[in-house]
PDB file of N, CA and C in Angstrom:
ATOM      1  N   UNK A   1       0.846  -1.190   0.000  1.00  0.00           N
ATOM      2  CA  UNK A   1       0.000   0.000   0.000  1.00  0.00           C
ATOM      3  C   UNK A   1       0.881   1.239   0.000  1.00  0.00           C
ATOM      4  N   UNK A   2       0.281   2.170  -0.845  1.00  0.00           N
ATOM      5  CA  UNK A   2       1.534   3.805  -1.020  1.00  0.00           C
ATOM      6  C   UNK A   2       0.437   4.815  -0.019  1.00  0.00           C
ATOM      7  N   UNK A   3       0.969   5.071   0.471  1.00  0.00           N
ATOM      8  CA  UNK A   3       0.109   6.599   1.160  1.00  0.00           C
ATOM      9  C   UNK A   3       0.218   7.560   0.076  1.00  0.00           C
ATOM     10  N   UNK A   4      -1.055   8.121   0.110  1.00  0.00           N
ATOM     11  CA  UNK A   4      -1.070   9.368  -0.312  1.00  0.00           C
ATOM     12  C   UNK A   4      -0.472  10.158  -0.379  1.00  0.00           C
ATOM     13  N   UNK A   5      -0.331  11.084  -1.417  1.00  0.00           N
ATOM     14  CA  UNK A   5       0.662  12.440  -1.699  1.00  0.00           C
ATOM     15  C   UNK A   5      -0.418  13.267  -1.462  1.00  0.00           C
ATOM     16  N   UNK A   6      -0.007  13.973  -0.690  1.00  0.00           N
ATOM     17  CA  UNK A   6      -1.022  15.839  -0.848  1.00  0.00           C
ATOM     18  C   UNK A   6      -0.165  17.152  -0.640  1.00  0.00           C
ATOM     19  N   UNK A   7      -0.858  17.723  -1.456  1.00  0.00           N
ATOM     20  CA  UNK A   7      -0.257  19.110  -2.386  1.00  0.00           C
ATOM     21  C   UNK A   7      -1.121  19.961  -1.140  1.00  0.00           C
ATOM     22  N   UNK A   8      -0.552  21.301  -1.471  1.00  0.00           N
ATOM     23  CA  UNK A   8      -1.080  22.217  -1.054  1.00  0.00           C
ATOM     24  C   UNK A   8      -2.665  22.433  -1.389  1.00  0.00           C
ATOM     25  N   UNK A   9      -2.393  22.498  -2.570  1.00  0.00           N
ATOM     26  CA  UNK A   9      -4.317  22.599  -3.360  1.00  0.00           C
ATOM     27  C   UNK A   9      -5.330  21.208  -3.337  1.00  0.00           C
ATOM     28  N   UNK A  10      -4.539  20.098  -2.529  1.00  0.00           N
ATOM     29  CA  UNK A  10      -5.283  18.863  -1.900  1.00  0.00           C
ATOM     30  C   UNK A  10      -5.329  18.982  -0.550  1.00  0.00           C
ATOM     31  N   UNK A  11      -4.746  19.736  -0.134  1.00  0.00           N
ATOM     32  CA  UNK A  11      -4.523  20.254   1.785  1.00  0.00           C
ATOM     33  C   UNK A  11      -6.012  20.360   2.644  1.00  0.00           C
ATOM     34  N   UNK A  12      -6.538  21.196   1.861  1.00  0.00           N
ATOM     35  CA  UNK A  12      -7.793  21.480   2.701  1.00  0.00           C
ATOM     36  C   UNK A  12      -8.757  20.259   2.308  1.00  0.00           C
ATOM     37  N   UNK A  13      -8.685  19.732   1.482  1.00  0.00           N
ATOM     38  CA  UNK A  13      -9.837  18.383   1.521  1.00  0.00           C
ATOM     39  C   UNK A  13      -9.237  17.255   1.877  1.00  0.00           C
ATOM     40  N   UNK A  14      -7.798  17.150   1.921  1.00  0.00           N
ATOM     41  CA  UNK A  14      -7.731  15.640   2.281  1.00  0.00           C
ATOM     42  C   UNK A  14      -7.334  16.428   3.799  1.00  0.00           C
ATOM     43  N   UNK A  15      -6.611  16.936   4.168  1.00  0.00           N
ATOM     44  CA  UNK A  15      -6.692  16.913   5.709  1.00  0.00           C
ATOM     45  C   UNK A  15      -7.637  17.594   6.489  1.00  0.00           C
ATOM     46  N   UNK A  16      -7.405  19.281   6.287  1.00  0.00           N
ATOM     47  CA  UNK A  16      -8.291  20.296   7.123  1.00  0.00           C
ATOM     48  C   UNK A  16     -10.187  19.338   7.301  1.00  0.00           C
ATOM     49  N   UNK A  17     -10.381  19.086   6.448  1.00  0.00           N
ATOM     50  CA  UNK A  17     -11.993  19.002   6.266  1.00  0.00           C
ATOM     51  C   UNK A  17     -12.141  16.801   6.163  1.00  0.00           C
ATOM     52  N   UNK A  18     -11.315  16.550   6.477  1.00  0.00           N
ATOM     53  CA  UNK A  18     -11.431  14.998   7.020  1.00  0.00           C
ATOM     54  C   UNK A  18     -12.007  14.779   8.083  1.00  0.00           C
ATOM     55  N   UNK A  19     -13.205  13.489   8.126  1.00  0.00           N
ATOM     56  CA  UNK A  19     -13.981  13.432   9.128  1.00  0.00           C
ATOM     57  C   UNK A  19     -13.576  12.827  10.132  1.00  0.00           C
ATOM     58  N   UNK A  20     -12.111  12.008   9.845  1.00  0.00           N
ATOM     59  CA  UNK A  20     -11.735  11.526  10.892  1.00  0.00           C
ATOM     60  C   UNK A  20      -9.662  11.825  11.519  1.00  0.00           C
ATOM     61  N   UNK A  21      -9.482  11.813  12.407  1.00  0.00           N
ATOM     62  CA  UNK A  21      -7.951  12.234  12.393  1.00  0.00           C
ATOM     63  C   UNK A  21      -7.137  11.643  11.324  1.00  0.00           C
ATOM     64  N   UNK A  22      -5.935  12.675  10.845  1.00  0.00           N
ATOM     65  CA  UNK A  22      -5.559  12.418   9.913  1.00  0.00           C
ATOM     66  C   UNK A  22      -3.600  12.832  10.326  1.00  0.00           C
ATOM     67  N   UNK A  23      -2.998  11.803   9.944  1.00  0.00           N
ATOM     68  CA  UNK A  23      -1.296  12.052  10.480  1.00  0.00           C
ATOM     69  C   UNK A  23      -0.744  12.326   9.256  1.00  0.00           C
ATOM     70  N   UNK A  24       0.037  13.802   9.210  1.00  0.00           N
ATOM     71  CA  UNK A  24       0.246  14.079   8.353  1.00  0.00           C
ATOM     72  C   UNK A  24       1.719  13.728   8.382  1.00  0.00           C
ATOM     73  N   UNK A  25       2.647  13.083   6.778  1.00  0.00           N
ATOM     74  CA  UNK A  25       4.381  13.092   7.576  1.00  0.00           C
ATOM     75  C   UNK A  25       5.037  14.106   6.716  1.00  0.00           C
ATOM     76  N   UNK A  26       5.452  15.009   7.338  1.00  0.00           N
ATOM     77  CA  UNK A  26       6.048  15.576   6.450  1.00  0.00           C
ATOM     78  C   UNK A  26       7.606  15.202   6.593  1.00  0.00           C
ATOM     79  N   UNK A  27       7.870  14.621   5.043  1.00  0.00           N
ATOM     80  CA  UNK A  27       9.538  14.309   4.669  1.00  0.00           C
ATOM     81  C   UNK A  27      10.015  15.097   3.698  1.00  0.00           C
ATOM     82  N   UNK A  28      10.891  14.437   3.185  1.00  0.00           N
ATOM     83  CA  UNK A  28      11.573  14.735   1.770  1.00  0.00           C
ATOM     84  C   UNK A  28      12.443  13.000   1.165  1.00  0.00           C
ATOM     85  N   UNK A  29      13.062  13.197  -0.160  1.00  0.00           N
ATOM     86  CA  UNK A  29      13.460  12.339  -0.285  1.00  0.00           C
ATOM     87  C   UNK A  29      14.838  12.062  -0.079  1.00  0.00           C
ATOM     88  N   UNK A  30      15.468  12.658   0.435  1.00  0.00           N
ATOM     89  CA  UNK A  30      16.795  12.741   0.914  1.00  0.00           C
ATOM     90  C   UNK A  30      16.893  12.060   2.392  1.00  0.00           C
ATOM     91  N   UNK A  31      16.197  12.311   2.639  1.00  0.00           N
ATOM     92  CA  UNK A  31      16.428  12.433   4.215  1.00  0.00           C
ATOM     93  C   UNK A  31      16.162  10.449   4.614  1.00  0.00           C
ATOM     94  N   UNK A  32      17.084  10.368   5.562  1.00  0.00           N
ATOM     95  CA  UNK A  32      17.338   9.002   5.619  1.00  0.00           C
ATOM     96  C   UNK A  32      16.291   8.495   7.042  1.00  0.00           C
ATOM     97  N   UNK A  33      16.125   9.160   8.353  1.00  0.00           N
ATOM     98  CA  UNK A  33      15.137   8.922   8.868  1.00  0.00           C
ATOM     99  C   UNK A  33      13.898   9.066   8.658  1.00  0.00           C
ATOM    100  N   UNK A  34      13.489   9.589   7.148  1.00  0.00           N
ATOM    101  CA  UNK A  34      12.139   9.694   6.222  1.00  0.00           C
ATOM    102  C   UNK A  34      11.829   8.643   5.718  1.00  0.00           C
ATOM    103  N   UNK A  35      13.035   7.984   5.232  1.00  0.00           N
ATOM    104  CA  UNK A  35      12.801   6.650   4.449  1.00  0.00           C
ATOM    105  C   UNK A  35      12.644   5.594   5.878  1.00  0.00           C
ATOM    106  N   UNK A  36      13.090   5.758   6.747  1.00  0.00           N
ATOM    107  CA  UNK A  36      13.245   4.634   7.953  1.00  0.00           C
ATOM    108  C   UNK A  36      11.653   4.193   8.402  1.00  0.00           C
ATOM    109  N   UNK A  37      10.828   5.506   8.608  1.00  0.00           N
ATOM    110  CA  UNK A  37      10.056   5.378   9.147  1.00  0.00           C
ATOM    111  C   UNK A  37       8.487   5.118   7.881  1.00  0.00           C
ATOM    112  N   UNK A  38       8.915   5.542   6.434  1.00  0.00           N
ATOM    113  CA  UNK A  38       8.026   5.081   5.601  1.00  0.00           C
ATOM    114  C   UNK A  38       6.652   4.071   5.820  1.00  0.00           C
ATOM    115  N   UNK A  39       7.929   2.760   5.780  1.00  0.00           N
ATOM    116  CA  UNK A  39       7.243   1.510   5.664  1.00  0.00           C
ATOM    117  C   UNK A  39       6.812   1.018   7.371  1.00  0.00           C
ATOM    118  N   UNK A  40       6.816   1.928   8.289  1.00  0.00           N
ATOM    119  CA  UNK A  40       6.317   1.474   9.316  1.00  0.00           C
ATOM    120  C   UNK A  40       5.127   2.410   9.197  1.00  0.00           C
ATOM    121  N   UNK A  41       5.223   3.511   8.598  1.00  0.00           N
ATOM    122  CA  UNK A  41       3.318   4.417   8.756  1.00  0.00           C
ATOM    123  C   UNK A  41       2.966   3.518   7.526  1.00  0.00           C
ATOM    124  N   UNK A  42       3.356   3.325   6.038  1.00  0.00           N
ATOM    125  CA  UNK A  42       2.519   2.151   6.039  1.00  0.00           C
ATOM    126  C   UNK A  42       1.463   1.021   6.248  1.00  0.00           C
ATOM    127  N   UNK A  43       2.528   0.509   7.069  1.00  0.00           N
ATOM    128  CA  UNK A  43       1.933  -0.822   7.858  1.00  0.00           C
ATOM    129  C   UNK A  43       0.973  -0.018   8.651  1.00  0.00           C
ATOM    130  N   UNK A  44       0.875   1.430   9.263  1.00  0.00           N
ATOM    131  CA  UNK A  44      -0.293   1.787  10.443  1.00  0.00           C
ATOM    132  C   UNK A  44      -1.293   1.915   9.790  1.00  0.00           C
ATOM    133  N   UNK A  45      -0.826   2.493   8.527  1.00  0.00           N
ATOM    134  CA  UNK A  45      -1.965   2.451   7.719  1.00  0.00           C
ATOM    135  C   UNK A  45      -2.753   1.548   7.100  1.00  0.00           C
ATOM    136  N   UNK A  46      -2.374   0.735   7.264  1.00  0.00           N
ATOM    137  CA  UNK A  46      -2.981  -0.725   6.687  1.00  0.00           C
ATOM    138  C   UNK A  46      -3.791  -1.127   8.075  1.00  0.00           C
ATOM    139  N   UNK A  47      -3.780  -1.220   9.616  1.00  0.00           N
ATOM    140  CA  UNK A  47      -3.576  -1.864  10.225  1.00  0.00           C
ATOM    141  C   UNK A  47      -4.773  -0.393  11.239  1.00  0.00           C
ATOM    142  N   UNK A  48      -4.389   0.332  10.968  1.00  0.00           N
ATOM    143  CA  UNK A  48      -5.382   1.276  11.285  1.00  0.00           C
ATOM    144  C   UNK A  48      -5.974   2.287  10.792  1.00  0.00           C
ATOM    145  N   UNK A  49      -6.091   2.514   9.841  1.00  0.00           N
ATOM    146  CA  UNK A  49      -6.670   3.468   8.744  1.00  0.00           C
ATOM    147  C   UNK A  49      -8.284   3.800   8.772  1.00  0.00           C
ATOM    148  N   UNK A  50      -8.714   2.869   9.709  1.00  0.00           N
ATOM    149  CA  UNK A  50     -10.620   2.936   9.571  1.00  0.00           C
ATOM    150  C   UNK A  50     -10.664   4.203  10.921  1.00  0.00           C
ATOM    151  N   UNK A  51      -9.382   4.771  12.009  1.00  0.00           N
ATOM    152  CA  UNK A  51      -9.505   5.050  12.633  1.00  0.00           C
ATOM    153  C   UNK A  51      -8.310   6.694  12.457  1.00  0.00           C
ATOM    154  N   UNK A  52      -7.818   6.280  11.727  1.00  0.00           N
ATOM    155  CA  UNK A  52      -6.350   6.909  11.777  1.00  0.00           C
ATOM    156  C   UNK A  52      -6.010   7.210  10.124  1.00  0.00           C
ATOM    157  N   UNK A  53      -6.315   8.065   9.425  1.00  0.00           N
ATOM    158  CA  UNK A  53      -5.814   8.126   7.998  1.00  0.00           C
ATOM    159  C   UNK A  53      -4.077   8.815   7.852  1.00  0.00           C
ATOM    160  N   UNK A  54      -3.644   8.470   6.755  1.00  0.00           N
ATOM    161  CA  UNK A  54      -1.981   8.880   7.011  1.00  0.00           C
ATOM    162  C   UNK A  54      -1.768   9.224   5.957  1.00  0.00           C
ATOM    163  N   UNK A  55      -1.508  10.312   5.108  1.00  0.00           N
ATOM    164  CA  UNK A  55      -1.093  11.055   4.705  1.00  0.00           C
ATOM    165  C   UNK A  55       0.500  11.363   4.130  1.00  0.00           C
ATOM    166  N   UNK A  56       1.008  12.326   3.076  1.00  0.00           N
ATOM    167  CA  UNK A  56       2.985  12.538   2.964  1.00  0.00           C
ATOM    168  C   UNK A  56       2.644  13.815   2.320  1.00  0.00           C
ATOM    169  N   UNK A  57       3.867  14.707   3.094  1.00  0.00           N
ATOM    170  CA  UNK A  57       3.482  15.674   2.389  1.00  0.00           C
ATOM    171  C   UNK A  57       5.103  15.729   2.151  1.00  0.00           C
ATOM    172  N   UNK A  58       5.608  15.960   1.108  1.00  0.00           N
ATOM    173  CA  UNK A  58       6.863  16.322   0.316  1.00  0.00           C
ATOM    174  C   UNK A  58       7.572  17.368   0.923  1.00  0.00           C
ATOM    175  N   UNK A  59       8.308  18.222   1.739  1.00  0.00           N
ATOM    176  CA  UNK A  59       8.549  19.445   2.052  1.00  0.00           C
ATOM    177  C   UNK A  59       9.176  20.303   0.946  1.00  0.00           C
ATOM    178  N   UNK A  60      10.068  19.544   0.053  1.00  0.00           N
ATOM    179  CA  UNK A  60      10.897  20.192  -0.820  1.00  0.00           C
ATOM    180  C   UNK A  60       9.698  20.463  -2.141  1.00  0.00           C
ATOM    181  N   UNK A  61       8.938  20.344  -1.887  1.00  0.00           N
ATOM    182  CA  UNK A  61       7.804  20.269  -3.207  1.00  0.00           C
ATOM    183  C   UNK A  61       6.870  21.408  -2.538  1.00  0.00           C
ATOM    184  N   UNK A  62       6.550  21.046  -1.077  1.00  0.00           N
ATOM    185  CA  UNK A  62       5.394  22.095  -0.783  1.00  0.00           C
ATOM    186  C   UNK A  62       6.349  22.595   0.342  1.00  0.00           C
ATOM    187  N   UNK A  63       7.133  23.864   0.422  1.00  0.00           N
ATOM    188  CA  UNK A  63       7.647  24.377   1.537  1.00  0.00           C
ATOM    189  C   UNK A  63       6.676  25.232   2.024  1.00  0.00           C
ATOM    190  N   UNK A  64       6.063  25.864   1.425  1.00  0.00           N
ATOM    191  CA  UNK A  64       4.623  26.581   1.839  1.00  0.00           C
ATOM    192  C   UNK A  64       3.997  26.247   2.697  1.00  0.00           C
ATOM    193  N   UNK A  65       3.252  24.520   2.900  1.00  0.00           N
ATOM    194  CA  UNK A  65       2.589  23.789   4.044  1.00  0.00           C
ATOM    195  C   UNK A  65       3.895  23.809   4.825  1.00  0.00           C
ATOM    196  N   UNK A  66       4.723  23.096   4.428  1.00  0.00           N
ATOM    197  CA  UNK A  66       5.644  23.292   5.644  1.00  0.00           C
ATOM    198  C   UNK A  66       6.219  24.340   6.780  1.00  0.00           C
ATOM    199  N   UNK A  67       6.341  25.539   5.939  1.00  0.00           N
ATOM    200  CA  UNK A  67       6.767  27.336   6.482  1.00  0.00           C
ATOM    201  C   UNK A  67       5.168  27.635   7.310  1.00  0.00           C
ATOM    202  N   UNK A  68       4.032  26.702   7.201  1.00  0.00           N
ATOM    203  CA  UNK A  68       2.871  27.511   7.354  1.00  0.00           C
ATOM    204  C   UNK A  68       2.915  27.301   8.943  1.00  0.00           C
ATOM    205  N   UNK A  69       3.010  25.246   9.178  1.00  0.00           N
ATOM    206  CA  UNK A  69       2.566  24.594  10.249  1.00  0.00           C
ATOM    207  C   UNK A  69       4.087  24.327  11.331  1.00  0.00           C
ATOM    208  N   UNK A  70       5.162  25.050  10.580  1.00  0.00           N
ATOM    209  CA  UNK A  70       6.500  25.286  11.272  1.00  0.00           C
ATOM    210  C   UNK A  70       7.392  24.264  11.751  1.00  0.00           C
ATOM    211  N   UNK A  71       7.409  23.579  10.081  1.00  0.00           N
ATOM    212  CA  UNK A  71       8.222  22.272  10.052  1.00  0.00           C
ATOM    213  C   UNK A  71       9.716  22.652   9.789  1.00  0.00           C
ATOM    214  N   UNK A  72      10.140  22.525  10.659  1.00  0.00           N
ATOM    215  CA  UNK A  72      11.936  22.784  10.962  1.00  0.00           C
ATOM    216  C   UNK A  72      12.777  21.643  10.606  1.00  0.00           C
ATOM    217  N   UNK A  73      12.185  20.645  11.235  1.00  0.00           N
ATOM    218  CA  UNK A  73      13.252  19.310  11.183  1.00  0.00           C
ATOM    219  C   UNK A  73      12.125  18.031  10.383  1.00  0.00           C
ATOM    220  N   UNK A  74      12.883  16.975   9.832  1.00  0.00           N
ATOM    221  CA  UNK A  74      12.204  16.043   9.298  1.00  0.00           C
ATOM    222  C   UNK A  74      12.722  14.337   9.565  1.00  0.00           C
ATOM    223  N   UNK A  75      12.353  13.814   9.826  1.00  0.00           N
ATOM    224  CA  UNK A  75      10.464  13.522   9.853  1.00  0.00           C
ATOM    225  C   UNK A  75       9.547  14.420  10.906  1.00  0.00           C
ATOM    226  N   UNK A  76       8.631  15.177  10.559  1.00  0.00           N
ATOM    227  CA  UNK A  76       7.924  15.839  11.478  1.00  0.00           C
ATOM    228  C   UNK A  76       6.313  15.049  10.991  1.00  0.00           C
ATOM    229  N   UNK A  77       5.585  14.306  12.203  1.00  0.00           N
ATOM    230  CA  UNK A  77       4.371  14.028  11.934  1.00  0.00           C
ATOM    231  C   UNK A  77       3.561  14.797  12.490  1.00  0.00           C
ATOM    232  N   UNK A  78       2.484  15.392  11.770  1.00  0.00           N
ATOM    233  CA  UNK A  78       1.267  15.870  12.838  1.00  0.00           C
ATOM    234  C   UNK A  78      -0.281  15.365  12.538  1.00  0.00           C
ATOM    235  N   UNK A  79      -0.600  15.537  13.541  1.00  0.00           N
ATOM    236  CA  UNK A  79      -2.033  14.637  13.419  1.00  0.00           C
ATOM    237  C   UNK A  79      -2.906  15.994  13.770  1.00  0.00           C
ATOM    238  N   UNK A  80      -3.757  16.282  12.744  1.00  0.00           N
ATOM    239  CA  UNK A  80      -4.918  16.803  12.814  1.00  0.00           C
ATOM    240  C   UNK A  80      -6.139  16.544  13.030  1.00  0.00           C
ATOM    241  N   UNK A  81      -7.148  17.192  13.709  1.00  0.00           N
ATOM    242  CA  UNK A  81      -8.352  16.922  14.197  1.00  0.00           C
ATOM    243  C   UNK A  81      -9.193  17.745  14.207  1.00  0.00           C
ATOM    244  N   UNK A  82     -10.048  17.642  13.483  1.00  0.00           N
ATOM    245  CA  UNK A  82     -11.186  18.638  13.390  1.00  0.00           C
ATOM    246  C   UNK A  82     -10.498  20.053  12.703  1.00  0.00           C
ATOM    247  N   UNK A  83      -9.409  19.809  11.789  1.00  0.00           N
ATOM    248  CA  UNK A  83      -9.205  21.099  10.997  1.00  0.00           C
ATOM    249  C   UNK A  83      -7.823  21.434  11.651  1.00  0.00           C
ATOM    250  N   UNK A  84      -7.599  21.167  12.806  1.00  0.00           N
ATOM    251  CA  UNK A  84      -6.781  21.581  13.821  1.00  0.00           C
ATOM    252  C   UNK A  84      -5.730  21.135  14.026  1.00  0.00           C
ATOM    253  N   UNK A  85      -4.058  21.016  14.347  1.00  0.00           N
ATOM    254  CA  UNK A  85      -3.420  20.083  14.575  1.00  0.00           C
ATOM    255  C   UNK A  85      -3.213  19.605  16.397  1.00  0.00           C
ATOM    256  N   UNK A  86      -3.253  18.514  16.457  1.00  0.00           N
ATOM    257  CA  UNK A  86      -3.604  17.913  17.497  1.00  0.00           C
ATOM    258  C   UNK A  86      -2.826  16.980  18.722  1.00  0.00           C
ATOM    259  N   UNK A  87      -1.179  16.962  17.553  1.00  0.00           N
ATOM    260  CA  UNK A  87      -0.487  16.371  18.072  1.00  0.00           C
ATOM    261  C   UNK A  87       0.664  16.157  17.183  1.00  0.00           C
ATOM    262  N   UNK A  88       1.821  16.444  17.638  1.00  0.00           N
ATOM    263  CA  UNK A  88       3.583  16.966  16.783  1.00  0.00           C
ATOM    264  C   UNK A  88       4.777  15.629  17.323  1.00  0.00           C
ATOM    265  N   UNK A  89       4.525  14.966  16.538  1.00  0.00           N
ATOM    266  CA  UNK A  89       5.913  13.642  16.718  1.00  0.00           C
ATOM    267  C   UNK A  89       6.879  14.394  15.929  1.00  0.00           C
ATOM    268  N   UNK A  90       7.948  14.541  16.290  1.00  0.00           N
ATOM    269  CA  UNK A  90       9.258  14.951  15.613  1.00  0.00           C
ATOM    270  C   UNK A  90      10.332  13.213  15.841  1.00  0.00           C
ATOM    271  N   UNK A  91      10.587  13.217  14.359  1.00  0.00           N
ATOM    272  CA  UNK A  91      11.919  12.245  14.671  1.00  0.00           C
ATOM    273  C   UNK A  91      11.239  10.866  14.230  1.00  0.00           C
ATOM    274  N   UNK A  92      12.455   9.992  13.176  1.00  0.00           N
ATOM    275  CA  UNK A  92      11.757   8.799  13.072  1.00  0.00           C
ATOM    276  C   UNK A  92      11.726   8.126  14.746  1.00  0.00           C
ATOM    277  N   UNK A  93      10.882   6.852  14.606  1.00  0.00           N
ATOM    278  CA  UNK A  93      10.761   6.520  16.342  1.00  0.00           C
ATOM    279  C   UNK A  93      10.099   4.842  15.494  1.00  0.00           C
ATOM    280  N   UNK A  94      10.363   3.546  16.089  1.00  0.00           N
ATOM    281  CA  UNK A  94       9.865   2.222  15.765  1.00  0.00           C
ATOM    282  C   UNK A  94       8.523   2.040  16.238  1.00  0.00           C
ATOM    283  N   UNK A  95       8.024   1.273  15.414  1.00  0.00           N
ATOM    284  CA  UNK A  95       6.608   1.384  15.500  1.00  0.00           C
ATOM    285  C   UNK A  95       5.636   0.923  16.835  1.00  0.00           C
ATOM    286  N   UNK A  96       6.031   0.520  17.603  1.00  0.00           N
ATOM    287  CA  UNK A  96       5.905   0.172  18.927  1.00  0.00           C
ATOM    288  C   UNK A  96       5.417   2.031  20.122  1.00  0.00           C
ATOM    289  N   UNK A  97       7.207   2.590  19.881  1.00  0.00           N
ATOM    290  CA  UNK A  97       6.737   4.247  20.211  1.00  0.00           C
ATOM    291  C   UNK A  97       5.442   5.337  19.626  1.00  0.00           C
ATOM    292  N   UNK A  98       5.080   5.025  17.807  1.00  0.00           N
ATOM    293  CA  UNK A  98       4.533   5.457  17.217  1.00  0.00           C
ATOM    294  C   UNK A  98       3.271   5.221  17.724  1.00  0.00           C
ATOM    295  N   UNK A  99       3.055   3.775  18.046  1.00  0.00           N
ATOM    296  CA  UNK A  99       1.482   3.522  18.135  1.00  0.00           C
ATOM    297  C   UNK A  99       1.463   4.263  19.212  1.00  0.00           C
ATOM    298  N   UNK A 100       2.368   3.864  20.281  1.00  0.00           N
ATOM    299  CA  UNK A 100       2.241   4.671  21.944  1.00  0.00           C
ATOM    300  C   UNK A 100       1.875   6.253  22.115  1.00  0.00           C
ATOM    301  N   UNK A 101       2.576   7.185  20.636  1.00  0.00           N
ATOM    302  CA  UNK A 101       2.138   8.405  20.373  1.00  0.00           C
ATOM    303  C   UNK A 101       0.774   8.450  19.908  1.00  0.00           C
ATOM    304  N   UNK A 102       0.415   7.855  19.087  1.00  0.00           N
ATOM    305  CA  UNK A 102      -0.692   8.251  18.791  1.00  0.00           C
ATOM    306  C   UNK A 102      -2.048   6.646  19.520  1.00  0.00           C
ATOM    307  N   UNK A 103      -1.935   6.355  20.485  1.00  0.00           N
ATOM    308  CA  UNK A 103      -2.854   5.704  21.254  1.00  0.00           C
ATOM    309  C   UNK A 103      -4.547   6.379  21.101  1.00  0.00           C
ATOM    310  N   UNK A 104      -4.007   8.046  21.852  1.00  0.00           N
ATOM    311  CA  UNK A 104      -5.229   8.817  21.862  1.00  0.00           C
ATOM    312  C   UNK A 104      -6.141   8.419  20.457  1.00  0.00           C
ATOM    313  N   UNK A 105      -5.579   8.232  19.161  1.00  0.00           N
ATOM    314  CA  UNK A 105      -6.341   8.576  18.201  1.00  0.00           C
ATOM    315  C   UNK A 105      -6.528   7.327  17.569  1.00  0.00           C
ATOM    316  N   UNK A 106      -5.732   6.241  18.100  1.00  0.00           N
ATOM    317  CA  UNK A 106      -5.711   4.446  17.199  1.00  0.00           C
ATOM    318  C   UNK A 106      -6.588   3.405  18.588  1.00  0.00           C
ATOM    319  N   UNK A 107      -6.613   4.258  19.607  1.00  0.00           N
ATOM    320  CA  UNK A 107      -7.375   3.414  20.703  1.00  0.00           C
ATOM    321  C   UNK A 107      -7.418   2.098  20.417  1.00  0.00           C
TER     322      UNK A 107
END
């Protein structure tokens, strides 16, 4: 399974206006703890997606979303809720920590 790509001009419908929380990752393709943690949101996504949608947003493609929501370092995940962001993982982390971050929203 590929996660989704979203653009700036896909921003407000696939995340802002999603009915259910949505983890956004923002990477790039350089970056080596971007690729680490890929295939483990993946798998969350496979494994929890009816609860938890997951999302990629490119930084070097959209620095705009990135400069907006004040993505400094990468991997930066955020999980939005209700339009809102709701919760800021910085740093790849194994999927064990990940679920533990986002519990609140994969219950």
């Amino acid at each position: 399974m590929s996660l989704k790509h979203v653009t700036t001009d896909s921003f407000q419908a696939d995340v802002l206006g999603a009915s259910k929380p949505v983890l956004v990752d923002f990477w790039a393709e350089w970056c080596g703890p971007c690729r680490q943690v890929a295939p483990i949101l993946e798998a969350m996504a496979t494994e929890h997606g009816d609860k938890l949608e997951i999302v990629k947003v490119n930084v070097d493609n959209e620095p705009q979303l990135a400069a907006q929501y004040g993505i400094v370092s990468i991997p930066t995940m955020l999980v939005f809720q209700n339009g809102q962001p709701a919760k800021s993982i910085v740093g790849a982390k194994p999927k064990v920590a990940l679920e533990s971050d986002l519990a609140a929203f994969i219950g």
